[in-house]
PDB file of N, CA and C in Angstrom:
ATOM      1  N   UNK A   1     -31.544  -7.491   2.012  1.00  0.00           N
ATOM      2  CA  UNK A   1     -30.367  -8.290   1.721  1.00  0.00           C
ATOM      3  C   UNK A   1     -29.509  -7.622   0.645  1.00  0.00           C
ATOM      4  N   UNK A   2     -30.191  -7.399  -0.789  1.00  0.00           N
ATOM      5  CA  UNK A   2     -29.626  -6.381  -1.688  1.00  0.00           C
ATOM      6  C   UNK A   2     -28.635  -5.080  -0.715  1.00  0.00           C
ATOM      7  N   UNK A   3     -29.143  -4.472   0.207  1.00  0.00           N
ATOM      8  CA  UNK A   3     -28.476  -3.332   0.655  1.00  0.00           C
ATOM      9  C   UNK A   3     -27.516  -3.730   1.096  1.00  0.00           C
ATOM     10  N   UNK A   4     -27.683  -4.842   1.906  1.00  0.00           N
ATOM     11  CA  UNK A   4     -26.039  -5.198   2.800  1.00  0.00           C
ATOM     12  C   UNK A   4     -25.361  -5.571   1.779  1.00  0.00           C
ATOM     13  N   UNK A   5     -25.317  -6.285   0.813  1.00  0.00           N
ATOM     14  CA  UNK A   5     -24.681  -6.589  -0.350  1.00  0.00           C
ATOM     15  C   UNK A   5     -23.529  -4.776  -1.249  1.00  0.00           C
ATOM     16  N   UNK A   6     -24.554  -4.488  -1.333  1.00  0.00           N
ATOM     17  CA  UNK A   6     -24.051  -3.291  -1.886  1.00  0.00           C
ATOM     18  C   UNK A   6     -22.915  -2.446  -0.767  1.00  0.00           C
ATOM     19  N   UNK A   7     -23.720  -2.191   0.516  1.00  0.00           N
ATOM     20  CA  UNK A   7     -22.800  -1.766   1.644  1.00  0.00           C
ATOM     21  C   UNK A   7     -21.702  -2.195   1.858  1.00  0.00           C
ATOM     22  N   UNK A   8     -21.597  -3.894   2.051  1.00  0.00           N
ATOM     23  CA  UNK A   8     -20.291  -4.227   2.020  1.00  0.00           C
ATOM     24  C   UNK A   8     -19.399  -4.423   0.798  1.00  0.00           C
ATOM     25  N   UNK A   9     -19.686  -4.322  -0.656  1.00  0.00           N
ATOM     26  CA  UNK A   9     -19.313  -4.451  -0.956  1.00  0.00           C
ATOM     27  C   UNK A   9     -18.504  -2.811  -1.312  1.00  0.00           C
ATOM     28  N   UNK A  10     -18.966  -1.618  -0.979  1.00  0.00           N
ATOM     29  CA  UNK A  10     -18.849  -0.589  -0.949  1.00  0.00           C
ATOM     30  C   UNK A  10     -17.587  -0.224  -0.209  1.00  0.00           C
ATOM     31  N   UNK A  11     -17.581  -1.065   1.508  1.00  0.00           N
ATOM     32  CA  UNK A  11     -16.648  -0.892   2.400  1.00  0.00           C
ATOM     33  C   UNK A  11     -15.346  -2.128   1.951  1.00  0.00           C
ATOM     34  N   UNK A  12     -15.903  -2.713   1.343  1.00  0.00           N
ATOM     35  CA  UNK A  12     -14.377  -3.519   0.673  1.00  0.00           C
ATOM     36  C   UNK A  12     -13.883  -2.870  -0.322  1.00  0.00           C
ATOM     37  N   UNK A  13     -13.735  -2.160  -1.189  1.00  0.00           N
ATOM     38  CA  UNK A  13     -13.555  -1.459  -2.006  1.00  0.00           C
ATOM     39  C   UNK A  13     -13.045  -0.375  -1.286  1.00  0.00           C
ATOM     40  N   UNK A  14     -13.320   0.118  -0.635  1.00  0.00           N
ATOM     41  CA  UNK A  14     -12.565   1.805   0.494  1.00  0.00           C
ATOM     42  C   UNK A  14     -11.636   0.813   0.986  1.00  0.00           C
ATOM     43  N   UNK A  15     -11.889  -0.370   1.890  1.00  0.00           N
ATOM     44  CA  UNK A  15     -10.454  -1.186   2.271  1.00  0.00           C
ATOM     45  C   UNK A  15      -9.569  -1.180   1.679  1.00  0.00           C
ATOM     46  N   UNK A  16      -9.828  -2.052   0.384  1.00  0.00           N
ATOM     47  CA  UNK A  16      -8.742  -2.282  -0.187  1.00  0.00           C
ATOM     48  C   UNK A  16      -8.028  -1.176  -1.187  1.00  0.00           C
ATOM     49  N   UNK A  17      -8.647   0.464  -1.167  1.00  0.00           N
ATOM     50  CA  UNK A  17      -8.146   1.842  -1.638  1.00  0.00           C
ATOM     51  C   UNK A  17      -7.394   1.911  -0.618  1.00  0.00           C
ATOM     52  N   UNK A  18      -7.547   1.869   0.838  1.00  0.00           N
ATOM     53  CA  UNK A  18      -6.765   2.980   1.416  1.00  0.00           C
ATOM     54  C   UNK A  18      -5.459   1.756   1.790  1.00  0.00           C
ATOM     55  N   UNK A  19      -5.622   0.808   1.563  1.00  0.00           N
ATOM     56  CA  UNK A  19      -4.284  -0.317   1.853  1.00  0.00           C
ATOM     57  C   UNK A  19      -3.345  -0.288   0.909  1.00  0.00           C
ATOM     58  N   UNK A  20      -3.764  -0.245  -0.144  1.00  0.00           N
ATOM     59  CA  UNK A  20      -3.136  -0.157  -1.406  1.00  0.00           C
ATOM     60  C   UNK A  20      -2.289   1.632  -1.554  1.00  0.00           C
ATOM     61  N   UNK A  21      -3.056   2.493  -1.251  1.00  0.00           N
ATOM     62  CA  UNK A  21      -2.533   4.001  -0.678  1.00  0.00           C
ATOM     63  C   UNK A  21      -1.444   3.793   0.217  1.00  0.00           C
ATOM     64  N   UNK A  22      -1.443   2.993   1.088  1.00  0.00           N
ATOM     65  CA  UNK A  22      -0.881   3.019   2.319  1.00  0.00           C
ATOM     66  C   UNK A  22       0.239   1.788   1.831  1.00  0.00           C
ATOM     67  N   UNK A  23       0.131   1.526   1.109  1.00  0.00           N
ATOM     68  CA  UNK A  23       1.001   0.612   0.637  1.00  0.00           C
ATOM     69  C   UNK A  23       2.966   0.936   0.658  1.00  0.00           C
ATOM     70  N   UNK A  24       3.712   0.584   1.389  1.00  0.00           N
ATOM     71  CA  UNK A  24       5.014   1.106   1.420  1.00  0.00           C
ATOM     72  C   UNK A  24       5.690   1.095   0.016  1.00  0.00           C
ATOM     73  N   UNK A  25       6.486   2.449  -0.217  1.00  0.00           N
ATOM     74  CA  UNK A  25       7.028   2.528  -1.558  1.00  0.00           C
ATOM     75  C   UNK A  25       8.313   2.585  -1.507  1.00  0.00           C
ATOM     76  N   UNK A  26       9.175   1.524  -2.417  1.00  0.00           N
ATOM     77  CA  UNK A  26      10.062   1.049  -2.113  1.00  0.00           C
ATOM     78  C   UNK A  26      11.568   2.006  -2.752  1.00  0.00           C
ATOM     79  N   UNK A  27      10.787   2.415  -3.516  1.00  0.00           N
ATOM     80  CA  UNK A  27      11.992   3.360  -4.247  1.00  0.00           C
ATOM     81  C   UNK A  27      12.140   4.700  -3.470  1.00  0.00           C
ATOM     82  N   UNK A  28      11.120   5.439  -2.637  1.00  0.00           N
ATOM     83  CA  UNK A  28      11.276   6.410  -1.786  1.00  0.00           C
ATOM     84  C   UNK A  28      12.210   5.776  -0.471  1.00  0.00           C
ATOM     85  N   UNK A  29      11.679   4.410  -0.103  1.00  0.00           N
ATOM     86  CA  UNK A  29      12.682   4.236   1.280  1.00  0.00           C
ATOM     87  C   UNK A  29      13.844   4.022   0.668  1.00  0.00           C
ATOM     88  N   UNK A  30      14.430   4.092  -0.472  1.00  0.00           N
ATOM     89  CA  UNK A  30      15.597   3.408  -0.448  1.00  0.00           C
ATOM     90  C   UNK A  30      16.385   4.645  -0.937  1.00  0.00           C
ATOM     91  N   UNK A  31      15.848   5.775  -1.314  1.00  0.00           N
ATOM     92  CA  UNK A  31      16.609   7.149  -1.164  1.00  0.00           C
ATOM     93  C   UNK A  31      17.362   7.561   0.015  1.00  0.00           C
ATOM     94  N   UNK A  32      16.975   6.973   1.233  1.00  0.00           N
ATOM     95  CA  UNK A  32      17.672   6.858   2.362  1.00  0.00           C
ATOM     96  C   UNK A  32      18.666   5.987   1.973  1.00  0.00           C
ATOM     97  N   UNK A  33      18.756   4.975   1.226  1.00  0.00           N
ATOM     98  CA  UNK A  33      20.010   4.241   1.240  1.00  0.00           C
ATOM     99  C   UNK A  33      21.280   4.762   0.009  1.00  0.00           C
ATOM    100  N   UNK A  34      20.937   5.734  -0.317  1.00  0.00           N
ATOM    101  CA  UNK A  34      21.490   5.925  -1.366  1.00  0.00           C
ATOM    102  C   UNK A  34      22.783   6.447  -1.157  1.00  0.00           C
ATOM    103  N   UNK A  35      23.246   7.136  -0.787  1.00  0.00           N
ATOM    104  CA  UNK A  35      24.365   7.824   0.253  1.00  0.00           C
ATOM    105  C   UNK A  35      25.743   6.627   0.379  1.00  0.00           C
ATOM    106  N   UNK A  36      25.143   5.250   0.678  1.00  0.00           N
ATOM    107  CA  UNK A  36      26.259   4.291   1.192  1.00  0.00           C
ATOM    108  C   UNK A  36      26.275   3.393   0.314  1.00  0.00           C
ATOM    109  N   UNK A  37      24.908   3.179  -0.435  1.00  0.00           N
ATOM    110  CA  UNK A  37      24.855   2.139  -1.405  1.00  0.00           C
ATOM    111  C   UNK A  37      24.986   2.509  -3.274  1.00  0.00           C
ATOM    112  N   UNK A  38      24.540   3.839  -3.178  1.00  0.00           N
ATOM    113  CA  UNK A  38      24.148   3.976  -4.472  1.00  0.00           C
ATOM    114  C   UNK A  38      23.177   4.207  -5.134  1.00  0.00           C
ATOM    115  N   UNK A  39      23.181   5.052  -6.084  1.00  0.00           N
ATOM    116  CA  UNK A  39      21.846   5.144  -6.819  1.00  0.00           C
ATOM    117  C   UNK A  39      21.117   3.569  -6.860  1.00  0.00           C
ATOM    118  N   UNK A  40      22.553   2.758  -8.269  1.00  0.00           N
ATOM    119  CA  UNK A  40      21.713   1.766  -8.423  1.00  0.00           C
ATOM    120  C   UNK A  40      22.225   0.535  -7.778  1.00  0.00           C
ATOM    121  N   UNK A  41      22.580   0.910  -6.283  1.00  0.00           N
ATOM    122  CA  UNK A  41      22.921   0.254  -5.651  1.00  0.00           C
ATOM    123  C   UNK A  41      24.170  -1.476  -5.504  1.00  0.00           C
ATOM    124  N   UNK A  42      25.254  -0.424  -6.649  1.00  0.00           N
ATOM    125  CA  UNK A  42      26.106  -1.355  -7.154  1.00  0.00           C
ATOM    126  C   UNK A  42      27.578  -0.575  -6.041  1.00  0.00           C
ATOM    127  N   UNK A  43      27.448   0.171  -4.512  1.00  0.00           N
ATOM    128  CA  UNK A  43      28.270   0.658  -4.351  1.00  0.00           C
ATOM    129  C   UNK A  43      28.428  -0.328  -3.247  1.00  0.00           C
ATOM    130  N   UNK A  44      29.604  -0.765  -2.368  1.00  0.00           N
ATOM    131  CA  UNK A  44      30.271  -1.570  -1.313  1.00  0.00           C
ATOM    132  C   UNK A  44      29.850  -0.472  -0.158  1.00  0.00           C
ATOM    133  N   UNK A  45      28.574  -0.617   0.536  1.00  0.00           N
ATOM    134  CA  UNK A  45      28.792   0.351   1.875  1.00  0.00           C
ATOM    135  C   UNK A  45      29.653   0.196   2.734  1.00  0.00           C
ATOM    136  N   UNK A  46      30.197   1.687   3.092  1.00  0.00           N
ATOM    137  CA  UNK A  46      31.766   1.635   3.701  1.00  0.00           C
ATOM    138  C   UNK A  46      33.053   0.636   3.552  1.00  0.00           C
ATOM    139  N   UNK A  47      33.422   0.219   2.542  1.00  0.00           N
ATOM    140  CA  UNK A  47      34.050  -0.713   1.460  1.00  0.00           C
ATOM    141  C   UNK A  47      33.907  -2.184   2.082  1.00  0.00           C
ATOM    142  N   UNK A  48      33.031  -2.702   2.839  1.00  0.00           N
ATOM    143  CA  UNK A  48      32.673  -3.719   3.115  1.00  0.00           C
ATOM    144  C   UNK A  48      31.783  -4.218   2.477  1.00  0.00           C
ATOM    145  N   UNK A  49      31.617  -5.426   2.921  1.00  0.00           N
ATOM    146  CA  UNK A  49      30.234  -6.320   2.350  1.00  0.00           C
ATOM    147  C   UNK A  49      29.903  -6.431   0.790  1.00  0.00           C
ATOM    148  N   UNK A  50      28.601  -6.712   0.760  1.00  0.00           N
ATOM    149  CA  UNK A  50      28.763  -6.642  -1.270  1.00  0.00           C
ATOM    150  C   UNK A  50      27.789  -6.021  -1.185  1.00  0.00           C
ATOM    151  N   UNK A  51      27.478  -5.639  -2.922  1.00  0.00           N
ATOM    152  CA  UNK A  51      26.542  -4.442  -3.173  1.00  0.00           C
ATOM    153  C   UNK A  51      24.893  -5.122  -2.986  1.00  0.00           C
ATOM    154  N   UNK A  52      24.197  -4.255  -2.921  1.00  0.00           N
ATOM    155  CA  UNK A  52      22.450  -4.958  -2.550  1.00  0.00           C
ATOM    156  C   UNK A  52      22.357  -4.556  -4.365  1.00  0.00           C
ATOM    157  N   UNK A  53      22.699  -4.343  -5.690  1.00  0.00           N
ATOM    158  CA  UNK A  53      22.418  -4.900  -6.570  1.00  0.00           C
ATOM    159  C   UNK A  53      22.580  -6.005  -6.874  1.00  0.00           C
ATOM    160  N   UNK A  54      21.790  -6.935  -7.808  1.00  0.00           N
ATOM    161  CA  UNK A  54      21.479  -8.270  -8.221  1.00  0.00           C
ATOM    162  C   UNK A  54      21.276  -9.483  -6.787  1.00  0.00           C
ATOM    163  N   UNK A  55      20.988  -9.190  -5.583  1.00  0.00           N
ATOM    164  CA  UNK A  55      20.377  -9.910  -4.754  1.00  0.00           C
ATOM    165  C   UNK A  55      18.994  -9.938  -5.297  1.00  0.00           C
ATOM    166  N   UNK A  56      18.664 -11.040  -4.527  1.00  0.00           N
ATOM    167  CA  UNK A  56      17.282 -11.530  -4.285  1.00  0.00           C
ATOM    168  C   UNK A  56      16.409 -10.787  -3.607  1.00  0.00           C
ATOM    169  N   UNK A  57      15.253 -10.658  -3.567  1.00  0.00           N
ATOM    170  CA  UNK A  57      14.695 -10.189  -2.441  1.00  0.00           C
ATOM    171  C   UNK A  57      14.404 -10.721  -1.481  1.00  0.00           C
ATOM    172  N   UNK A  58      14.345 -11.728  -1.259  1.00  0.00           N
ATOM    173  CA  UNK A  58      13.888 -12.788  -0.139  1.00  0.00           C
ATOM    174  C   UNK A  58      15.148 -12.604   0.714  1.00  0.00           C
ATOM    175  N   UNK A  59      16.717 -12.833   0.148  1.00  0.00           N
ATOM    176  CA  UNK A  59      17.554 -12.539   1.079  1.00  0.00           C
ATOM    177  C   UNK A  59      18.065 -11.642   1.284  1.00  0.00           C
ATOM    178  N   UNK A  60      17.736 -10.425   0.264  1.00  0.00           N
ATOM    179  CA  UNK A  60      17.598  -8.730   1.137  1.00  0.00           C
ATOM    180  C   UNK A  60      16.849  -8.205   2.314  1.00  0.00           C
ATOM    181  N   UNK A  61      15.436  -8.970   2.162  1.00  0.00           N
ATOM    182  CA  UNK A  61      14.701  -9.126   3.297  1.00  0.00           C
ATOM    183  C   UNK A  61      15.264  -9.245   4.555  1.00  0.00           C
ATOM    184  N   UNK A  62      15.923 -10.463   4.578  1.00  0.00           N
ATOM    185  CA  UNK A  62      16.222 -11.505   5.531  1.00  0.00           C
ATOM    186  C   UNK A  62      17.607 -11.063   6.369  1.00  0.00           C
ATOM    187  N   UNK A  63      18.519 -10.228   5.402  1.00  0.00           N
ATOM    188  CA  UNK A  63      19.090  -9.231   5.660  1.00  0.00           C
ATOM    189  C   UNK A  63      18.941  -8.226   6.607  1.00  0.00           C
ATOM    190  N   UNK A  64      17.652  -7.206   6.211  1.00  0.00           N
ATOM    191  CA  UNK A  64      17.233  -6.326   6.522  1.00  0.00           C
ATOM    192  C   UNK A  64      16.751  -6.453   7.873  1.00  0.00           C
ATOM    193  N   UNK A  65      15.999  -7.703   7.509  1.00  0.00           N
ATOM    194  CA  UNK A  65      15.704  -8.047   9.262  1.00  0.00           C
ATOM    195  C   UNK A  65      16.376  -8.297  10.305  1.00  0.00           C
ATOM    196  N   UNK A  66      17.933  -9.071   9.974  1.00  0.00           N
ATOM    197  CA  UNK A  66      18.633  -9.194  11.001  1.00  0.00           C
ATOM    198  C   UNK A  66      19.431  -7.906  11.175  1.00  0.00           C
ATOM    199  N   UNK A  67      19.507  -7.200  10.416  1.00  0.00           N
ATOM    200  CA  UNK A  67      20.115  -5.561  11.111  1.00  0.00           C
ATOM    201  C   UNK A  67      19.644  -5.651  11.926  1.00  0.00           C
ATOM    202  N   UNK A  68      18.015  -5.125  11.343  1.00  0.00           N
ATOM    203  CA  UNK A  68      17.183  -4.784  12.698  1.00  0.00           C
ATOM    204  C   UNK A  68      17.170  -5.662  13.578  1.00  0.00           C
ATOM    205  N   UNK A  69      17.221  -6.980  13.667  1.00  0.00           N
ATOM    206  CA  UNK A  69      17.011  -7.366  15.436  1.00  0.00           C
ATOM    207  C   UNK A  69      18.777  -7.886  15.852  1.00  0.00           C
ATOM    208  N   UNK A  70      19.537  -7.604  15.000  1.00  0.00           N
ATOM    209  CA  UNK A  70      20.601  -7.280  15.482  1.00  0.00           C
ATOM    210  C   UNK A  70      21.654  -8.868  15.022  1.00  0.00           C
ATOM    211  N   UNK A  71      20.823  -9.346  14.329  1.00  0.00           N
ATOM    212  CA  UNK A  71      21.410 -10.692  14.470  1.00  0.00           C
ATOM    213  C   UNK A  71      22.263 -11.135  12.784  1.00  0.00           C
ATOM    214  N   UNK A  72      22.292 -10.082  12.183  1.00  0.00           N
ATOM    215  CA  UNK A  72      23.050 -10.468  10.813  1.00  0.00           C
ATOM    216  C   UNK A  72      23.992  -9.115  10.962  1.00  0.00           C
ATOM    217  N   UNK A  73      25.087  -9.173  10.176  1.00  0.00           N
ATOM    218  CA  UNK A  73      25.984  -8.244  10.176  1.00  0.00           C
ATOM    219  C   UNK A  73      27.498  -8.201  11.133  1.00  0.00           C
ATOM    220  N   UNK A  74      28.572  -7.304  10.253  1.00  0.00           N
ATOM    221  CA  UNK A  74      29.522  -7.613  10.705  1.00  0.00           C
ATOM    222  C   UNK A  74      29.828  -6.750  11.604  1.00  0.00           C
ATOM    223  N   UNK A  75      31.132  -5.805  11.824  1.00  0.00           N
ATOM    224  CA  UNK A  75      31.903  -5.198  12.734  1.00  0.00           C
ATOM    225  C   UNK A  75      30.939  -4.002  12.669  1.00  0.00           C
ATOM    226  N   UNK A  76      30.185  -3.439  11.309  1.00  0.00           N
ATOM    227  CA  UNK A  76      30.128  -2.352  11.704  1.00  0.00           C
ATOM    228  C   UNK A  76      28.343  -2.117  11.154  1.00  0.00           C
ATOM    229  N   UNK A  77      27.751  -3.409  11.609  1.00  0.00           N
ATOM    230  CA  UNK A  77      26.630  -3.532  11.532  1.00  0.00           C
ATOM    231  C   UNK A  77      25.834  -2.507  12.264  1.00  0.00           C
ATOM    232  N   UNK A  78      26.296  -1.860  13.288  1.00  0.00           N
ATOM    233  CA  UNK A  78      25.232  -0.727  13.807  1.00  0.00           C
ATOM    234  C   UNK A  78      24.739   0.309  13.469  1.00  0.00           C
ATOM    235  N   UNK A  79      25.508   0.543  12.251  1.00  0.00           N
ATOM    236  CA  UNK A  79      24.905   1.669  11.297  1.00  0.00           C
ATOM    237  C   UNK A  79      23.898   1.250  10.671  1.00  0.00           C
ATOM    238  N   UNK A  80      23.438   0.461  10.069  1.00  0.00           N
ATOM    239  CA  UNK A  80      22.443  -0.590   9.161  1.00  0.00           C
ATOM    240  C   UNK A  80      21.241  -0.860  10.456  1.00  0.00           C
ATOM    241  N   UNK A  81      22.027  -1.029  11.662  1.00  0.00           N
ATOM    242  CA  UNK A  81      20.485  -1.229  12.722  1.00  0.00           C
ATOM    243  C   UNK A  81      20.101  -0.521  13.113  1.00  0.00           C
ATOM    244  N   UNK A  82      20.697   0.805  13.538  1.00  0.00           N
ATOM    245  CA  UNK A  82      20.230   1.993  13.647  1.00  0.00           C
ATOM    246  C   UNK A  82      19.365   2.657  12.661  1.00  0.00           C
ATOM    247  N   UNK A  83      19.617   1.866  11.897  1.00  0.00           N
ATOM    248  CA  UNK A  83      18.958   2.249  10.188  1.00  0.00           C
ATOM    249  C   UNK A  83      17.382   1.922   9.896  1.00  0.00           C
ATOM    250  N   UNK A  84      17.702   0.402  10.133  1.00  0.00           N
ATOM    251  CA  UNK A  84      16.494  -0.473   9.286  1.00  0.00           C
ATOM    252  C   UNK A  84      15.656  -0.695  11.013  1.00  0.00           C
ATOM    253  N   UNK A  85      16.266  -0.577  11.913  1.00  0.00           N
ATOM    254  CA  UNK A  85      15.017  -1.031  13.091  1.00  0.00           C
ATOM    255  C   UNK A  85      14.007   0.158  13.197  1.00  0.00           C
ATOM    256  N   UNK A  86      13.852   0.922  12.446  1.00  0.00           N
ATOM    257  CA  UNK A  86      12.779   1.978  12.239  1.00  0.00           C
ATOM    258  C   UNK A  86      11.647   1.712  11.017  1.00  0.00           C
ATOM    259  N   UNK A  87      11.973   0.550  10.708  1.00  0.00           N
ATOM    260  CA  UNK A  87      11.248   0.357   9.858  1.00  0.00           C
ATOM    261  C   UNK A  87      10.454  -0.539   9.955  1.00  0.00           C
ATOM    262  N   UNK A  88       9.303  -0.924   9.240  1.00  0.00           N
ATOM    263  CA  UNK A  88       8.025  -1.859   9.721  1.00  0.00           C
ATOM    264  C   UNK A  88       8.900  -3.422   7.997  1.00  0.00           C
ATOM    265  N   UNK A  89       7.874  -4.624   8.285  1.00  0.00           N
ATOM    266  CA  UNK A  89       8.197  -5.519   7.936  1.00  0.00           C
ATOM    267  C   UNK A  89       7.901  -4.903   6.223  1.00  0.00           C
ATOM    268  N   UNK A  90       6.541  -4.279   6.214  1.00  0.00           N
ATOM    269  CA  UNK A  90       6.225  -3.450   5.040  1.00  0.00           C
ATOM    270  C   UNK A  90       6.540  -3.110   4.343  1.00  0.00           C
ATOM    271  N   UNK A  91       7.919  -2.102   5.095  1.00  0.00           N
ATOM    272  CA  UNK A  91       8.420  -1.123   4.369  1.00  0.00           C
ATOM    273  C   UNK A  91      10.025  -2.124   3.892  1.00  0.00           C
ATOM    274  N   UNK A  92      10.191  -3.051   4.995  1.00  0.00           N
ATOM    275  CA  UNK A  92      11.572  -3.887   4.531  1.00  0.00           C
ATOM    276  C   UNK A  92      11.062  -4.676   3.167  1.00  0.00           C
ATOM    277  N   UNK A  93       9.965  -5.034   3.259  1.00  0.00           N
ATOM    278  CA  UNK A  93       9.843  -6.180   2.037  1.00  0.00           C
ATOM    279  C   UNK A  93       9.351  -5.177   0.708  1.00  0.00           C
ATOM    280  N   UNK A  94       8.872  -3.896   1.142  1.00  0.00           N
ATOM    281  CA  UNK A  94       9.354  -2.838  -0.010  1.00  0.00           C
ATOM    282  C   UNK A  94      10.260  -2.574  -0.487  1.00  0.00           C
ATOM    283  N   UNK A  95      11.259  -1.885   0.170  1.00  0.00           N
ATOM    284  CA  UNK A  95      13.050  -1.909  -0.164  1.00  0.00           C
ATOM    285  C   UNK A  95      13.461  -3.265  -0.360  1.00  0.00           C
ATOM    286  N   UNK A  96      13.303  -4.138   0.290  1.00  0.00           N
ATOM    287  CA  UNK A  96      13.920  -5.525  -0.752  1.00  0.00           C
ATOM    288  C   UNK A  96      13.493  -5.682  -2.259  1.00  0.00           C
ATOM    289  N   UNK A  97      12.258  -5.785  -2.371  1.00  0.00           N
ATOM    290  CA  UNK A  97      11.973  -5.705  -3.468  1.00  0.00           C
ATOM    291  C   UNK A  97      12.044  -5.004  -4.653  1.00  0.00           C
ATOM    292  N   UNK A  98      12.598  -3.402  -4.393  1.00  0.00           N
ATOM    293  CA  UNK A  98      12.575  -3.174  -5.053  1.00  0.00           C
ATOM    294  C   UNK A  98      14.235  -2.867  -5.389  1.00  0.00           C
ATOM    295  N   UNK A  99      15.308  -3.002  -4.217  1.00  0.00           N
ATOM    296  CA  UNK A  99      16.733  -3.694  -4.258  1.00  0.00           C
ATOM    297  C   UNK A  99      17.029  -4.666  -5.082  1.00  0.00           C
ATOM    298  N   UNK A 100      16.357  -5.852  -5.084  1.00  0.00           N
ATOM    299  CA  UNK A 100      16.165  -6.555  -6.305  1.00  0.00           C
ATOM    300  C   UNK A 100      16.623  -6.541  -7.729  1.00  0.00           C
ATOM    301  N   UNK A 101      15.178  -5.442  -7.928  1.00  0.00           N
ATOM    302  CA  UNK A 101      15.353  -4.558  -9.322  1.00  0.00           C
ATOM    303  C   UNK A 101      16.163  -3.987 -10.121  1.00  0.00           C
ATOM    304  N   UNK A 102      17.508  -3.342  -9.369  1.00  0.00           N
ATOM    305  CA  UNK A 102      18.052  -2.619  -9.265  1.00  0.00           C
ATOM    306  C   UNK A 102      19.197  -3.265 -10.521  1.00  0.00           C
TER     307      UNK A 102
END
């Protein structure tokens, strides 16, 4: 009983290393955004819309998601979906969060 104890507690510990490794980093994806938005993301991409500094993250998220499935955004939203639909929920609630910050 001792051994399985130790074993699993061995393989939870490698779990939760390589998740945490694998963990999406939010300041690398958002070097991709930097170009339209800004370093610190206080720029109007393509003089529309408002800047993703001092948002929330919850509705940067929520944002991010409707690029991707196509359902938020204006005239020239296809740049932003072409953008963000390559990305996993992971990596969006990474870049939100750390959009946020900003």
């Amino acid at each position: 009983m001792k051994r399985i104890l130790v074993v699993m507690s061995i393989c939870a510990a490698l779990a939760f290393g390589v998740s945490a490794a694998m963990a999406a980093d939010g300041a690398a994806l958002y070097k991709s955004c930097v170009g339209c938005h800004g370093a610190d993301g206080s720029k109007q991409a393509m003089g529309v819309g408002h800047a993703v500094k001092g948002q929330k993250a919850d509705e940067l998220f929520k944002k991010l998601k409707g690029y991707a499935d196509g359902s938020y955004g204006g005239e020239k939203k296809a740049v932003m979906t072409n953008l963000v639909k390559r990305y996993s929920d992971e990596e969006m609630k990474a870049m939100a969060d750390y959009m946020s910050k900003l």
